[in-house]
Protein backbone atom coordinates (compact mmCIF):
# COMPACT_ATOMS: atom_id res chain seq x y z
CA UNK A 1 -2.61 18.40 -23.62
CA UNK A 2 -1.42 15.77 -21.22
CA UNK A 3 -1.42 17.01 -17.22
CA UNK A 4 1.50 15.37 -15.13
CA UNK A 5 0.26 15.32 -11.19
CA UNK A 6 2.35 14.48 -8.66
CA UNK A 7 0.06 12.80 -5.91
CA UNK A 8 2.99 12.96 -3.56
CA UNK A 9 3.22 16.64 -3.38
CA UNK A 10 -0.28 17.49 -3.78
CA UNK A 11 -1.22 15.70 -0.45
CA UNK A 12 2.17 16.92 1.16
CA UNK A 13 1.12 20.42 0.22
CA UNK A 14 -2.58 19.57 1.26
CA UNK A 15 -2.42 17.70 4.31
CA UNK A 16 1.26 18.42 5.56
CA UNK A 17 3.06 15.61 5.10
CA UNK A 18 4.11 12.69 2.52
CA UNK A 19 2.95 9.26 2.76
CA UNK A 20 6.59 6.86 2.47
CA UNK A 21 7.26 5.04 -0.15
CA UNK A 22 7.71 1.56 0.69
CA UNK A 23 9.52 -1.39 -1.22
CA UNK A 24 7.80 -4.40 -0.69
CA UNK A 25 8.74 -7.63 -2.49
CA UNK A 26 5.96 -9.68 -1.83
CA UNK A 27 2.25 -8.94 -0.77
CA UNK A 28 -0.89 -10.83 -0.37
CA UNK A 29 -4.01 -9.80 -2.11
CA UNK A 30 -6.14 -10.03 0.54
CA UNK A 31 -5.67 -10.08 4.15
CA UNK A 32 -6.45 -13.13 6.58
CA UNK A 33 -10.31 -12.59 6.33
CA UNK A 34 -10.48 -12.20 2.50
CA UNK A 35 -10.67 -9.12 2.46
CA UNK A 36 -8.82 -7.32 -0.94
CA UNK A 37 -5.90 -4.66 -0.46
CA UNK A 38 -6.11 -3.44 -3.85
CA UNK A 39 -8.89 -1.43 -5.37
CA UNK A 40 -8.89 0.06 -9.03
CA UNK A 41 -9.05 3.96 -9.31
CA UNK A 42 -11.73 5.19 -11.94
CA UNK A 43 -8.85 5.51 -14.40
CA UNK A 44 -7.85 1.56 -13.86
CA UNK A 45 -4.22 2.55 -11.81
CA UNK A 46 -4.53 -0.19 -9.12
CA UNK A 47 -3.68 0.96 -5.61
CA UNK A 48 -3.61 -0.23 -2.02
CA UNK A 49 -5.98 -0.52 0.66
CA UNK A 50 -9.37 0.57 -0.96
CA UNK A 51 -11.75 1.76 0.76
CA UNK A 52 -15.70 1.05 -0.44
CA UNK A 53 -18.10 3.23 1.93
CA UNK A 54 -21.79 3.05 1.08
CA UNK A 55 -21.09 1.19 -2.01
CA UNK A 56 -19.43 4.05 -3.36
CA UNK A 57 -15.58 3.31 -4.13
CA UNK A 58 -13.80 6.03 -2.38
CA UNK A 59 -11.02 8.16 -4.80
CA UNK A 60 -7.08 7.52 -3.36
CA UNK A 61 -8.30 6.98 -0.34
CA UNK A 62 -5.61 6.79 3.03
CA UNK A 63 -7.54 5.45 5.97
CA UNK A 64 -5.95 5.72 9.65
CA UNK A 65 -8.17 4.67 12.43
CA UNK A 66 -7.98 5.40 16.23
CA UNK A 67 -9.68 3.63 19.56
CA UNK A 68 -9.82 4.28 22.98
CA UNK A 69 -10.65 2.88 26.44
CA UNK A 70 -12.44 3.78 29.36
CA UNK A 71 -10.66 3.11 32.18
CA UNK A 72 -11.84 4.24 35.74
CA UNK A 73 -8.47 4.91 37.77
CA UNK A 74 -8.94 4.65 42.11
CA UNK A 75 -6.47 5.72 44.54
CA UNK A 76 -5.89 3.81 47.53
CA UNK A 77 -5.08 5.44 51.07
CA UNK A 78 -1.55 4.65 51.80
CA UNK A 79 -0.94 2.80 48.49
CA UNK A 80 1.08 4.22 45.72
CA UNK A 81 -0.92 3.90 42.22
CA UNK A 82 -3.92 3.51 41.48
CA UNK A 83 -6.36 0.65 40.95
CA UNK A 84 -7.73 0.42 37.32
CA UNK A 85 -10.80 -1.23 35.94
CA UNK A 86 -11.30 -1.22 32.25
CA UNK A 87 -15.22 -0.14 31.30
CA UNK A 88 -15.39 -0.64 27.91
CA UNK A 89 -13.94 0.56 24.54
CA UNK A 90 -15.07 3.86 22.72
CA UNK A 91 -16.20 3.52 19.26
CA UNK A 92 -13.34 3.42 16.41
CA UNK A 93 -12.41 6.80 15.07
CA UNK A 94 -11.84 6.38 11.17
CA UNK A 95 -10.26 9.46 9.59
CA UNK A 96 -10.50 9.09 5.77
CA UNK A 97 -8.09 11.48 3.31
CA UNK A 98 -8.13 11.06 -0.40
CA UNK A 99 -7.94 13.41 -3.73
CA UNK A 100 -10.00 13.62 -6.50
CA UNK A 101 -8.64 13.20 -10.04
CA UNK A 102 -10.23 14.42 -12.64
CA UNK A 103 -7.97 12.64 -16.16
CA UNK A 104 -9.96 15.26 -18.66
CA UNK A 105 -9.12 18.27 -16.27
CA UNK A 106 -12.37 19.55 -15.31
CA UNK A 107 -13.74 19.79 -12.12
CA UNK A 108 -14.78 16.95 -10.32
CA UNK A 109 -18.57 18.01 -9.37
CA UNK A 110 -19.72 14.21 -10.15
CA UNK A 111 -17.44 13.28 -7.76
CA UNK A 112 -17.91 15.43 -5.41
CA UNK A 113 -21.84 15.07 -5.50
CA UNK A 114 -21.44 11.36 -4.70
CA UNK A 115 -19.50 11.94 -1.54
CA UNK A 116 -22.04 14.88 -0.17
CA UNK A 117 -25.10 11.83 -1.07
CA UNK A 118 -22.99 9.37 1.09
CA UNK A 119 -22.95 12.13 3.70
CA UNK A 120 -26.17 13.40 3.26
CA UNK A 121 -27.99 9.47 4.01
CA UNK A 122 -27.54 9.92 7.64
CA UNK A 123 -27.47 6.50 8.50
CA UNK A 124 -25.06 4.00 9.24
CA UNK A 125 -23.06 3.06 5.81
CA UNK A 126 -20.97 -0.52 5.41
CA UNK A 127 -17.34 0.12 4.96
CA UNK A 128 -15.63 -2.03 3.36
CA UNK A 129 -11.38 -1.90 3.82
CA UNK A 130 -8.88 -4.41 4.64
CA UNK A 131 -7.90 -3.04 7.72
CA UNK A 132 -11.59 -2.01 9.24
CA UNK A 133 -12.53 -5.81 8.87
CA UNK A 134 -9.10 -7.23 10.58
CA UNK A 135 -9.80 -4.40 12.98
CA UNK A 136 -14.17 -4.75 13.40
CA UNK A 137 -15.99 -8.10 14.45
CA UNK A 138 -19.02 -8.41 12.00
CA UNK A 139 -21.29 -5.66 10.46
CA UNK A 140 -18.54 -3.21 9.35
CA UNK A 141 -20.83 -0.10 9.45
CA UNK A 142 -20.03 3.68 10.53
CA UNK A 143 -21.10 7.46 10.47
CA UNK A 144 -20.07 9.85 8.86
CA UNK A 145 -19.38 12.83 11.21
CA UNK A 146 -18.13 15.60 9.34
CA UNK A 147 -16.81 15.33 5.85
CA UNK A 148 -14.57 18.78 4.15
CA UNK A 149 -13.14 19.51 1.04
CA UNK A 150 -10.16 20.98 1.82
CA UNK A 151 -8.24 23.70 -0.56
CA UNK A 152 -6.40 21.62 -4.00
CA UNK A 153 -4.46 25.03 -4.80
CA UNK A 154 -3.61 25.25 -8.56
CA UNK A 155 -5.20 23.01 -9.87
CA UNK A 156 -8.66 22.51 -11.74
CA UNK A 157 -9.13 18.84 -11.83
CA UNK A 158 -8.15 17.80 -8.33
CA UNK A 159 -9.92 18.39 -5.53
CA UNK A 160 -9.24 17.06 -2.05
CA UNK A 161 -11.33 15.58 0.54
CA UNK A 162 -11.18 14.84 4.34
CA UNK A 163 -14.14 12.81 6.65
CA UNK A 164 -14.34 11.85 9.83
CA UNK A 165 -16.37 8.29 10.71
CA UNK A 166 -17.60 6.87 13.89
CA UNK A 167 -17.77 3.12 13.76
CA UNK A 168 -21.37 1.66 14.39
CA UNK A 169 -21.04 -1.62 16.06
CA UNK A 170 -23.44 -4.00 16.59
CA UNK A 171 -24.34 -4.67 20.18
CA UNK A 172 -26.59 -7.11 21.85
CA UNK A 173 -28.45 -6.18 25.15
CA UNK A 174 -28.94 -9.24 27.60
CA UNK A 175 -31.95 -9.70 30.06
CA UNK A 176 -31.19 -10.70 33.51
């Protein structure tokens, strides 16, 4: 028995929204770096922006990433505003969102098992997306913080999963 799934809904009705779907006429394989857009899904359906974390090529992935400065804001008697002087950056946020297809309907417990080994190393993984390397200097690496599996109602061979990655930078101390 063949099993239609639309991936639209089922991350609409598991995350809350719908990605858009986008025309494009022309697109580069890999951004200005080298780095590829497209990655293969287990089942060989070709999609964009894969995301390879530990090695492991991540299922329908949908990466969105976040940064933010520290700034250190002074107010001057007599003086409207404030003075600002930028500290430094924060480490990048990465919020990863993907679902699991299974194309024989069972469960994915393979699957899932890889993801809770890549959480489970507690150590700094290499990421590997076209948008983390435009976005990161050298030495693409982050942490997982927190990785859930959130509810893929009615459905037996899709399951959904949500983690949350601190980028892990490298950074050079210099003696005075």
């Amino acid at each position: 028995m063949a099993l239609n799934i639309d991936i639209a809904s089922t991350f609409a009705s598991t995350f809350g929204y719908t990605p858009e779907t986008l025309t494009i006429l022309k697109q580069p394989d890999v951004n200005k770096r080298g780095t590829s857009y497209y990655g293969n899904e287990a089942y060989s359906k070709s999609y964009f922006m894969s995301v390879t974390l530990g090695g492991l090529d991540l299922y329908n992935p949908v990466i969105s990433i976040s940064n933010k400065k520290t700034i250190v804001q002074t107010t001057l008697v007599n003086r409207s505003g404030t003075v600002k002087e930028m500290i430094s950056k924060e480490d990048y946020k990465i919020n990863i969102k993907g679902i699991i297809i299974r194309q024989d309907n069972a469960y994915p417990d393979d699957e899932i098992s890889d993801l809770m080994e890549l959480y489970n190393r507690n150590e700094a993984l290499t990421i590997n997306c076209a948008l983390t390397s435009l976005l990161f200097d050298e030495g693409e690496k982050v942490i997982i913080t927190d990785l859930s599996f959130p509810p893929s109602p009615g459905t037996q061979n899709v399951q959904a999963y949500d983690m949350n990655l601190i980028s892990d930078l490298k950074f050079i101390l210099n003696k005075a």
